[in-house]
C-alpha atoms as a PDB file:
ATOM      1  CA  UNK A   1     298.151   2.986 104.945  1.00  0.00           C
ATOM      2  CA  UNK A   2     294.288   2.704 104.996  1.00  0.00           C
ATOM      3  CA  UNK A   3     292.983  -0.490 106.776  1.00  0.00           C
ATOM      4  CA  UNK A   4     290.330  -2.637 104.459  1.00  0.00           C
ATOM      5  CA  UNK A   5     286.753  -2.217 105.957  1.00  0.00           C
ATOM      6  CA  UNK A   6     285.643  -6.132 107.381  1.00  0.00           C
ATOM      7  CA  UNK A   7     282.238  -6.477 105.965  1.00  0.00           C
ATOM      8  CA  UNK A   8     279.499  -9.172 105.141  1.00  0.00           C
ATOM      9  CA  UNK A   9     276.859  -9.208 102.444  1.00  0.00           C
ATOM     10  CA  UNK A  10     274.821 -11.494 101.172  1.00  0.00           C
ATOM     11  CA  UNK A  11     271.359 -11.420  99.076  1.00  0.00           C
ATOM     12  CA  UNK A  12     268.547 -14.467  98.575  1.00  0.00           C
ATOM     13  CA  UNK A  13     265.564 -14.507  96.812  1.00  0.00           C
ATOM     14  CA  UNK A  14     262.613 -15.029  98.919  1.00  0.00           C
ATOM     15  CA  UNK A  15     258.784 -15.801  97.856  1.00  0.00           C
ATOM     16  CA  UNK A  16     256.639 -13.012  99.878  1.00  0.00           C
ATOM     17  CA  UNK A  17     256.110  -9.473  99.439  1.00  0.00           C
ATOM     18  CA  UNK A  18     258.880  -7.047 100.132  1.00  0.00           C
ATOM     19  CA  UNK A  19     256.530  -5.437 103.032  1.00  0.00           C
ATOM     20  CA  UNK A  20     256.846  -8.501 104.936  1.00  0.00           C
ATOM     21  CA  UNK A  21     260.421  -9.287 104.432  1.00  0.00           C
ATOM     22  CA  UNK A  22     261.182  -6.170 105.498  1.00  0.00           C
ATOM     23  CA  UNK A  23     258.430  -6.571 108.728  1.00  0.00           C
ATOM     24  CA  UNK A  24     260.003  -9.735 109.451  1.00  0.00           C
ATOM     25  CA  UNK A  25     263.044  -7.909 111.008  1.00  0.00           C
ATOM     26  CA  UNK A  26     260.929  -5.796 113.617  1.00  0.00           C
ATOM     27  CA  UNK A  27     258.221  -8.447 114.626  1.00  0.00           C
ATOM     28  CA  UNK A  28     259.265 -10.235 117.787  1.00  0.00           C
ATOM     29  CA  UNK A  29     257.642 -13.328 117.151  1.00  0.00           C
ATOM     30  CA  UNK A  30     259.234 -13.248 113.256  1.00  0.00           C
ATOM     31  CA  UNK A  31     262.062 -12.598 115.260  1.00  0.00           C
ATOM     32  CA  UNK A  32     262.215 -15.000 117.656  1.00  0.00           C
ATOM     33  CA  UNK A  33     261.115 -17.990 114.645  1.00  0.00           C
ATOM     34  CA  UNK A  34     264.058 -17.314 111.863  1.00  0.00           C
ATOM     35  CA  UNK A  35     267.050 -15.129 114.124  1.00  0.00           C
ATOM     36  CA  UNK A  36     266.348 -17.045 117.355  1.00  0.00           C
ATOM     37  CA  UNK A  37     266.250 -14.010 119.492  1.00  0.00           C
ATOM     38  CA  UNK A  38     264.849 -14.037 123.040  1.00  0.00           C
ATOM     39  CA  UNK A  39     263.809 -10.689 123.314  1.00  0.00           C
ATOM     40  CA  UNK A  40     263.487  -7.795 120.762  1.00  0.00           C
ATOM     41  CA  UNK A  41     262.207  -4.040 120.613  1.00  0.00           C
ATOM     42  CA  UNK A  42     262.837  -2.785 117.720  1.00  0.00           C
ATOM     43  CA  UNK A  43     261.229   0.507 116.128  1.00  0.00           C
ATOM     44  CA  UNK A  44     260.449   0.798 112.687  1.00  0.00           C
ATOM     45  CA  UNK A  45     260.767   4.587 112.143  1.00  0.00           C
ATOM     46  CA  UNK A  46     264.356   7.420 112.134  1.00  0.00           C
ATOM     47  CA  UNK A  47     265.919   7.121 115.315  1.00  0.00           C
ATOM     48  CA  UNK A  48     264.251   4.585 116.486  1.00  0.00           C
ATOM     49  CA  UNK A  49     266.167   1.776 118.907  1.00  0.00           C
ATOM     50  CA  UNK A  50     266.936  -2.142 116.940  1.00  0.00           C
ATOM     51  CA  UNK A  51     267.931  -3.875 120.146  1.00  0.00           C
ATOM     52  CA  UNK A  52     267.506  -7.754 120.241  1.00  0.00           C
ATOM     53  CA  UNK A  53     269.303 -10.727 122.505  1.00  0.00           C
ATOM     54  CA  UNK A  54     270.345 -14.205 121.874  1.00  0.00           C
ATOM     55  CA  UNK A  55     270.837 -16.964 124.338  1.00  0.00           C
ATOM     56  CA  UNK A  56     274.048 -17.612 125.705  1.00  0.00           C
ATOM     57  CA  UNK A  57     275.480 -20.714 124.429  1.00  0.00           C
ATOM     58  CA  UNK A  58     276.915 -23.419 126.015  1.00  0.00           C
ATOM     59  CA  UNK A  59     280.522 -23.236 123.329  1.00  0.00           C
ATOM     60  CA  UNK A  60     282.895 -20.789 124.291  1.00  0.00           C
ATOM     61  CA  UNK A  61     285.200 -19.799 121.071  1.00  0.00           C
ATOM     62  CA  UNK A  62     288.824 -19.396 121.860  1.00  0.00           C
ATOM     63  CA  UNK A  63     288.752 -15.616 120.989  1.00  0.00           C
ATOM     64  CA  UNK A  64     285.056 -14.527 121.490  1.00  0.00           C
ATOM     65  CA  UNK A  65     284.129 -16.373 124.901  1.00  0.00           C
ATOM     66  CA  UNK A  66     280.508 -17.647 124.557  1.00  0.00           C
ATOM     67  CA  UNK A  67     278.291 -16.279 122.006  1.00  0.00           C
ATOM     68  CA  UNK A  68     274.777 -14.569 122.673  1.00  0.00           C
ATOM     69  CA  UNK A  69     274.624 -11.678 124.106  1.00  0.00           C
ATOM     70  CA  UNK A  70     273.045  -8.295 122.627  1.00  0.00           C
ATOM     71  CA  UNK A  71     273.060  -6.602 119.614  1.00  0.00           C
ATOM     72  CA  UNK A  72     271.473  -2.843 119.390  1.00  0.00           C
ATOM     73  CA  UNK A  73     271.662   0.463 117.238  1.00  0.00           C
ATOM     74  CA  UNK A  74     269.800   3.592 116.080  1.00  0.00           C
ATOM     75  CA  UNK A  75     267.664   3.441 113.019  1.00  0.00           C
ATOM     76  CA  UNK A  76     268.577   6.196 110.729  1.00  0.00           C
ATOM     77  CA  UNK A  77     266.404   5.216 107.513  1.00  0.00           C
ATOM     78  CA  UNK A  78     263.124   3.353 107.604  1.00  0.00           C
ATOM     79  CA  UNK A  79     261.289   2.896 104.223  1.00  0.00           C
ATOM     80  CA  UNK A  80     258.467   0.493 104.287  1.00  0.00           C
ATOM     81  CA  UNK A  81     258.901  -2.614 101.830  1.00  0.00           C
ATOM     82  CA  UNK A  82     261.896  -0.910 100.079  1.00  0.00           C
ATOM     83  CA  UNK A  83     265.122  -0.327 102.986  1.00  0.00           C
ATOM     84  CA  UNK A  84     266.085   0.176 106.159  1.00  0.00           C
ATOM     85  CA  UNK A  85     269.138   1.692 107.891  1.00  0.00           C
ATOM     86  CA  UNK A  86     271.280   1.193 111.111  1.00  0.00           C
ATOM     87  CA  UNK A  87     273.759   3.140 112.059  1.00  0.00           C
ATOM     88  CA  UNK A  88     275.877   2.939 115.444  1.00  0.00           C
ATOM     89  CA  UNK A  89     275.315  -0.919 116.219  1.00  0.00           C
ATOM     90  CA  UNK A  90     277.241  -2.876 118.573  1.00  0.00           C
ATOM     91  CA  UNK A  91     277.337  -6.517 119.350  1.00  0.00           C
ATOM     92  CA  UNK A  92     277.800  -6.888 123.377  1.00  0.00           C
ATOM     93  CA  UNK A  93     279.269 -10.731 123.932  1.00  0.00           C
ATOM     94  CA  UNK A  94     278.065 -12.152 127.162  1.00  0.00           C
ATOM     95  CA  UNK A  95     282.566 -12.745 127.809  1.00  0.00           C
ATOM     96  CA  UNK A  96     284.440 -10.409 125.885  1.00  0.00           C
ATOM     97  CA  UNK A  97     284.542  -6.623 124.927  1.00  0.00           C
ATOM     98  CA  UNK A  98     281.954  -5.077 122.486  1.00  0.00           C
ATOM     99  CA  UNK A  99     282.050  -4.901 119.391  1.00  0.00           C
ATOM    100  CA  UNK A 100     281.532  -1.914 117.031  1.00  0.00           C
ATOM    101  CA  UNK A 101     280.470   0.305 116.092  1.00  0.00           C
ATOM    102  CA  UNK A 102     278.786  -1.010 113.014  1.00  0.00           C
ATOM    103  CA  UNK A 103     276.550  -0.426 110.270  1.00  0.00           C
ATOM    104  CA  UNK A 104     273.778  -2.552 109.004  1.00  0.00           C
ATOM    105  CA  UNK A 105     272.123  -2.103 105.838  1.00  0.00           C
ATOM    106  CA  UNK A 106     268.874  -3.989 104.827  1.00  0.00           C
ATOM    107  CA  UNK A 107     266.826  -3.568 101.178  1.00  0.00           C
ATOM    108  CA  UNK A 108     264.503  -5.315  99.276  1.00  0.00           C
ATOM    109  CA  UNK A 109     263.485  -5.365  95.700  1.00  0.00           C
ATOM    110  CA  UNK A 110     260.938  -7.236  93.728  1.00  0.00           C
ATOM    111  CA  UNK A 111     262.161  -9.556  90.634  1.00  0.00           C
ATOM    112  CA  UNK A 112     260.056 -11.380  89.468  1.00  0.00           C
ATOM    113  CA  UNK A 113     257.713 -13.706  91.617  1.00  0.00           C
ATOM    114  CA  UNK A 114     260.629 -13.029  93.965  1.00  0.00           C
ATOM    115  CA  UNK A 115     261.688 -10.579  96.691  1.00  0.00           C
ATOM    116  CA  UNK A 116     265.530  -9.948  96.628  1.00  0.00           C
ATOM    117  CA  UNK A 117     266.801  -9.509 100.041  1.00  0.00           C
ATOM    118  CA  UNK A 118     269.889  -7.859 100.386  1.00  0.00           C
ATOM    119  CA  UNK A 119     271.794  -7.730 103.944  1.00  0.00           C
ATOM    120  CA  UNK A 120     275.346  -5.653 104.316  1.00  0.00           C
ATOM    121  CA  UNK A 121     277.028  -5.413 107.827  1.00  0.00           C
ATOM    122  CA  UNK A 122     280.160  -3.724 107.907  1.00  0.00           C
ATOM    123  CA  UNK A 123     282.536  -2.914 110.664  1.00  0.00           C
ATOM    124  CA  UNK A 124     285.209  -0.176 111.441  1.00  0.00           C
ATOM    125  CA  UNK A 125     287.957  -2.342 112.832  1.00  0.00           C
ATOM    126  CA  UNK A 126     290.436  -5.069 111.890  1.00  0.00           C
ATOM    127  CA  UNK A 127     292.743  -7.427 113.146  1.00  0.00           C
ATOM    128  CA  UNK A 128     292.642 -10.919 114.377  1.00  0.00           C
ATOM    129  CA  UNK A 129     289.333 -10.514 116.947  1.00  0.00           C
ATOM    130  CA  UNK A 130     287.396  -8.917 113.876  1.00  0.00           C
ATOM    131  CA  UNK A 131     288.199 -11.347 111.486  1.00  0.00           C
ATOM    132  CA  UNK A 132     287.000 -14.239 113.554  1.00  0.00           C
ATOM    133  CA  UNK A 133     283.856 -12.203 114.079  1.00  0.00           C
ATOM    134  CA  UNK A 134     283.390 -11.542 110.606  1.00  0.00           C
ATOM    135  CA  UNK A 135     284.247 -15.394 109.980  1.00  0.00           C
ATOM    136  CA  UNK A 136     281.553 -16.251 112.725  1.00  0.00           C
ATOM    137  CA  UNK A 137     278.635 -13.656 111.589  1.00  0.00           C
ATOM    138  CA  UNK A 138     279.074 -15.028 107.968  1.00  0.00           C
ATOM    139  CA  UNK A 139     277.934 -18.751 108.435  1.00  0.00           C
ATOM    140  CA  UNK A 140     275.228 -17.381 110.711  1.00  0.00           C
ATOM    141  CA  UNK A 141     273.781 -14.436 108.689  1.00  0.00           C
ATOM    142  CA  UNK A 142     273.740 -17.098 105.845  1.00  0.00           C
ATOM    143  CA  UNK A 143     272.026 -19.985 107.945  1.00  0.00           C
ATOM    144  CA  UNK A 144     269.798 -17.231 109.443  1.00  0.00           C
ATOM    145  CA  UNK A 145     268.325 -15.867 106.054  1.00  0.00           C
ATOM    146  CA  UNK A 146     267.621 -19.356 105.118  1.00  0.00           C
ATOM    147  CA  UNK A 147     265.278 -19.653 107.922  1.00  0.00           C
ATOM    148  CA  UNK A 148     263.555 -16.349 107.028  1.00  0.00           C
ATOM    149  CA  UNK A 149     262.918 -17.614 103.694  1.00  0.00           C
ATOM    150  CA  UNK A 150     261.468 -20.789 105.095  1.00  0.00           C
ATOM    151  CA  UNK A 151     259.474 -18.524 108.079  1.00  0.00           C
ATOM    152  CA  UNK A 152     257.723 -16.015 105.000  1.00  0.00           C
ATOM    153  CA  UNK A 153     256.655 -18.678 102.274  1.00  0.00           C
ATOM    154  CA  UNK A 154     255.533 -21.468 104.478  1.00  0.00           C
ATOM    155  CA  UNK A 155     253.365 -18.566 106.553  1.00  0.00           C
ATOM    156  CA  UNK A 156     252.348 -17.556 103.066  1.00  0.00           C
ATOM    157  CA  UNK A 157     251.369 -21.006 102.051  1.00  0.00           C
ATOM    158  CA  UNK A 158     249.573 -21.525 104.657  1.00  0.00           C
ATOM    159  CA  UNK A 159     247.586 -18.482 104.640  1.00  0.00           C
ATOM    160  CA  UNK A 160     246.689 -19.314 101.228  1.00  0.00           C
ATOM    161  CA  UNK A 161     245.356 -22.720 102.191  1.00  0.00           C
ATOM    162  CA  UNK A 162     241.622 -22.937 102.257  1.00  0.00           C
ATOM    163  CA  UNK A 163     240.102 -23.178 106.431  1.00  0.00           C
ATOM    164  CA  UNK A 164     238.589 -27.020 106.326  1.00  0.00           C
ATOM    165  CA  UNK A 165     234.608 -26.524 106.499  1.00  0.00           C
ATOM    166  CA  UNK A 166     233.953 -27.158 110.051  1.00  0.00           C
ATOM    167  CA  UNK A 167     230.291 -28.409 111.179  1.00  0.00           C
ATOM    168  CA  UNK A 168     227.916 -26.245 112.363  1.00  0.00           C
ATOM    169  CA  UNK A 169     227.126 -26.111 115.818  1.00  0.00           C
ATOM    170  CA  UNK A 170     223.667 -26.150 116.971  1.00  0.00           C
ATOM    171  CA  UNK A 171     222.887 -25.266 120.900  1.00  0.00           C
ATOM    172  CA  UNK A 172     219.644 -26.364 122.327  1.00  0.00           C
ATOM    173  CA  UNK A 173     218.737 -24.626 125.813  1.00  0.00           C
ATOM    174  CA  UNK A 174     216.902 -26.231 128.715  1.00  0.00           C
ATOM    175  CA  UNK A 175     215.224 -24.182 130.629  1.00  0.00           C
ATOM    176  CA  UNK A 176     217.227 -23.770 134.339  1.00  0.00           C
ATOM    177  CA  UNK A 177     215.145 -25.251 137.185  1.00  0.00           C
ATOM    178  CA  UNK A 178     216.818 -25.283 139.958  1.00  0.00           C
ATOM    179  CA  UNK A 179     216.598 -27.091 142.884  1.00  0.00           C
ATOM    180  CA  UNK A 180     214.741 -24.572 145.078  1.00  0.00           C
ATOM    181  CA  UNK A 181     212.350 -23.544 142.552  1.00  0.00           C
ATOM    182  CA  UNK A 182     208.457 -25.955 142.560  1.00  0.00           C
ATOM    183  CA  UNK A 183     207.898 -28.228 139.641  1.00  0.00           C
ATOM    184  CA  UNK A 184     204.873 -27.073 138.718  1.00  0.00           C
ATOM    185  CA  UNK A 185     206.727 -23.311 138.106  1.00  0.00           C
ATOM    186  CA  UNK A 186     209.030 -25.264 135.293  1.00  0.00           C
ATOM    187  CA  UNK A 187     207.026 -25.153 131.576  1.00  0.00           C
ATOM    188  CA  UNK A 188     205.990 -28.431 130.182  1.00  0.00           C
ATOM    189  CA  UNK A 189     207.235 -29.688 126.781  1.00  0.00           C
ATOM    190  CA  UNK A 190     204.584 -31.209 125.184  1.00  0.00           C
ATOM    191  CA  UNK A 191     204.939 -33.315 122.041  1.00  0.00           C
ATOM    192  CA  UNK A 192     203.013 -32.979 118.998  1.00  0.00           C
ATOM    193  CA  UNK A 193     202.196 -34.782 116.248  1.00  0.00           C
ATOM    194  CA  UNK A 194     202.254 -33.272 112.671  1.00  0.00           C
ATOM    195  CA  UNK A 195     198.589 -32.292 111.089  1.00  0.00           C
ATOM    196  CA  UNK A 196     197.042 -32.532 114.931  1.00  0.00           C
ATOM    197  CA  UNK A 197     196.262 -30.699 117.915  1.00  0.00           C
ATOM    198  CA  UNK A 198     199.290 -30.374 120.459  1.00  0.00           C
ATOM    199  CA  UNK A 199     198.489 -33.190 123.795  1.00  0.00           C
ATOM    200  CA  UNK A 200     198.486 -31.031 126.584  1.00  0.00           C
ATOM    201  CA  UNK A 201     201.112 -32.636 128.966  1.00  0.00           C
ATOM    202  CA  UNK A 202     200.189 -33.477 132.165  1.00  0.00           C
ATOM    203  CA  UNK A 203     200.675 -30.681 135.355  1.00  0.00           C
ATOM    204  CA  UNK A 204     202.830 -32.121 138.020  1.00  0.00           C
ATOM    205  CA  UNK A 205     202.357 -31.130 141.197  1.00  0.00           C
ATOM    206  CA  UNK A 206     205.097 -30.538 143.691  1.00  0.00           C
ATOM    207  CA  UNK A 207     205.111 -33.285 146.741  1.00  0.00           C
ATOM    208  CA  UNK A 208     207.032 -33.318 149.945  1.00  0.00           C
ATOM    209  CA  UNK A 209     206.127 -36.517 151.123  1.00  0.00           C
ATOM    210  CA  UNK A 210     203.896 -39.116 151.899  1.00  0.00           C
ATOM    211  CA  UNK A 211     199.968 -37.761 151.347  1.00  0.00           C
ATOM    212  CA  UNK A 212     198.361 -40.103 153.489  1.00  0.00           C
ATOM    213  CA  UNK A 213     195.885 -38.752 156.077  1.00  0.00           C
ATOM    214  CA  UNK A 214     196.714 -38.756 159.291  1.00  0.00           C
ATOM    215  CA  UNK A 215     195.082 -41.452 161.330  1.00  0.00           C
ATOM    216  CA  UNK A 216     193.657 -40.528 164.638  1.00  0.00           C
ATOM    217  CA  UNK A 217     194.589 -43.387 167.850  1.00  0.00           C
ATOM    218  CA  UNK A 218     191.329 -45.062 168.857  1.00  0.00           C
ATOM    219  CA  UNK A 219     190.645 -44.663 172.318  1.00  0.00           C
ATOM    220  CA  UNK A 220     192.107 -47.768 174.557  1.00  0.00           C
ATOM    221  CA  UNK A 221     189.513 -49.799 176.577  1.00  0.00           C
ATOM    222  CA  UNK A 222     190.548 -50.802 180.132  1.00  0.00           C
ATOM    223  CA  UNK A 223     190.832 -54.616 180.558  1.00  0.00           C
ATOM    224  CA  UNK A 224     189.089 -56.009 182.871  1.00  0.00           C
ATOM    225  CA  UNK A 225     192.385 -56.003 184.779  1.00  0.00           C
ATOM    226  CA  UNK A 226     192.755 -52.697 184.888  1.00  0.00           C
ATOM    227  CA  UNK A 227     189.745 -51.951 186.771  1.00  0.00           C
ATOM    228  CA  UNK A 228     189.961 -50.755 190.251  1.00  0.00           C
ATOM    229  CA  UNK A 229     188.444 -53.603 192.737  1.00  0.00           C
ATOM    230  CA  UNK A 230     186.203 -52.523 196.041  1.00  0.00           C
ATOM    231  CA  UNK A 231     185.161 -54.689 198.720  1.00  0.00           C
ATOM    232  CA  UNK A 232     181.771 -56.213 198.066  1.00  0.00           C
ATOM    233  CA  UNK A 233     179.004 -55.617 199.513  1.00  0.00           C
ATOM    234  CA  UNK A 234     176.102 -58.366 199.783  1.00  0.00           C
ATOM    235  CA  UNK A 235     172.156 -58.695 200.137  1.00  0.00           C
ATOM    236  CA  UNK A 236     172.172 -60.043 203.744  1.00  0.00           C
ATOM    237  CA  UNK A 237     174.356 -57.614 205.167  1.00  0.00           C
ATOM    238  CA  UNK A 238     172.449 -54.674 203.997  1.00  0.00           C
ATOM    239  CA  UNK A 239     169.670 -55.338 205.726  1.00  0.00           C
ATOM    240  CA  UNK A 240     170.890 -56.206 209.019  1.00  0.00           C
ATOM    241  CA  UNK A 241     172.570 -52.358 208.474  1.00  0.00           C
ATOM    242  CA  UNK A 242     169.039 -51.017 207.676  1.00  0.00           C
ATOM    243  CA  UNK A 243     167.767 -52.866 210.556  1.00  0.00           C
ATOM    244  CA  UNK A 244     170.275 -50.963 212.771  1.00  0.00           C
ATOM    245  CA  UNK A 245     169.219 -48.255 212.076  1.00  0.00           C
ATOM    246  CA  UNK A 246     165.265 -48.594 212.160  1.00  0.00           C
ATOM    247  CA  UNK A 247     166.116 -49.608 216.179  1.00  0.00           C
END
C-alpha cells in the first residue's frame, strides 16, 4: 500500500515585482525581516547551498522538543523572477532527530497588478512525528508569507515616496591661525561698502608684553651719614707742626 506524500502549499498575491519576491528568499536582511532567521547563506544559482537558522524558542512541543534550529538544501533550479527549486532539504530541530529529506518548490507569476506567490513543501515520510510537523510548518509558512507581503509593498511604498527637500547647506571657512603662528601672518577681512572703495583694515602687530622702555636706576647719593669721618685737623695746630720743623 503506497503511503500519501505530507505536503504544504499555499499561494498569496503580493504587490511587487516577481524579481523581488523571488530575491526576498536569498537576501539576508529580507530574510531576517519576514522569516525571522538569524543567519542565512543562501545561493541563488544550480547547486547552490539554501541554509538558514532560527532561534531556539523558549516552548518545547510534546513531540518536536523546542523549535529553531536549521533548515538547509541544494538548489537544483534557479530562474530569476519566475521559480526556484530545492531539492534534498532537511529541517535539523535544536531536540529531536532531523527531518527530511524534503523538497521545496517556490514560483511566481504576474496577474494583474499582482505577483502570485506560490510555495509547495513536501516531505517523504508519514506517521504521527510528520503530521505534527506538517501541522506546525502550516500555520507558520502561512503567518510567514503574510509578513513577506507586508516586507515587499511597504519597502515599495516607501521607495516610491518623494525624499522631503532638505535645506541646503552652506560652509563658510575661517582661515586656521593657530596659536604658534604671528598675527600679523593671518589676512585681514576688511569690510566694504557697496559702490565704494574697500577700508583697508588696520595691520596688527604681534606683542609679547609690556612696550615700555626700560628705565635706567639713577645713581644713589651718599647721605651725609654715610660719609667716612677723619679726625680734624685745626689752624693752630698746623703751625706749631710747621714751626717744628723750621727748628
Amino acid at each position: 500500500m503506497a503511503r500519501s506524500l505530507l505536503a504544504f502549499e499555499h499561494t498569496i498575491a503580493i504587490t511587487a515585482a516577481p524579481d523581488s519576491v523571488l530575491a526576498a528568499f536569498f537576501d539576508p536582511i529580507a530574510l531576517s525581516n519576514w522569516w525571522d532567521t538569524v543567519r542565512s547563506v543562501t545561493t541563488p544559482r544550480p547547486l547552490g547551498i539554501y541554509a538558514i537558522e532560527w532561534r531556539v524558542t523558549p516552548f518545547s512541543d510534546r513531540l518536536l522538543g523546542t523549535l529553531g534550529g536549521v533548515f538547509y538544501g541544494t538548489v537544483m533550479e534557479f530562474h530569476p523572477g519566475r521559480e526556484f527549486f530545492l531539492a534534498d532539504a532537511y529541517w535539523l530541530p535544536p531536540q529531536s532527530n532531523p527531518f527530511g529529506p524534503m523538497a521545496l518548490e517556490v514560483s511566481c507569476r504576474v496577474q494583474g497588478p499582482a505577483t502570485h506567490l506560490r510555495v509547495r513543501q513536501s516531505g517523504s515520510d508519514a506517521g504521527a512525528r510528520w503530521e505534527r510537523y506538517y501541522g506546525l510548518i502550516s500555520a507558520g509558512w502561512k503567518a510567514s508569507l503574510t509578513d513577506l507581503r507586508k516586507y515587499l509593498e511597504c519597502e515599495r511604498s516607501d521607495n516610491r515616496e518623494p525624499r522631503a527637500s532638505r535645506p541646503r547647506v552652506v560652509s563658510v571657512q575661517t582661515p586656521d591661525v593657530s596659536k604658534d603662528r604671528p598675527i600679523s601672518d593671518s589676512p585681514a577681512v576688511t569690510p566694504q561698502i557697496h559702490g565704494s572703495d574697500p577700508i583697508p583694515a588696520p595691520t596688527p602687530t604681534a606683542t609679547t608684553g609690556p612696550t615700555e622702555s626700560p628705565v635706567e636706576p639713577s645713581p644713589v647719593k651718599p647721605k651725609p651719614t654715610d660719609r667716612i669721618h677723619t679726625p680734624a685737623t685745626t689752624r693752630p695746630e698746623r703751625r706749631r707742626r710747621r714751626r717744628k720743623g723750621l727748628s
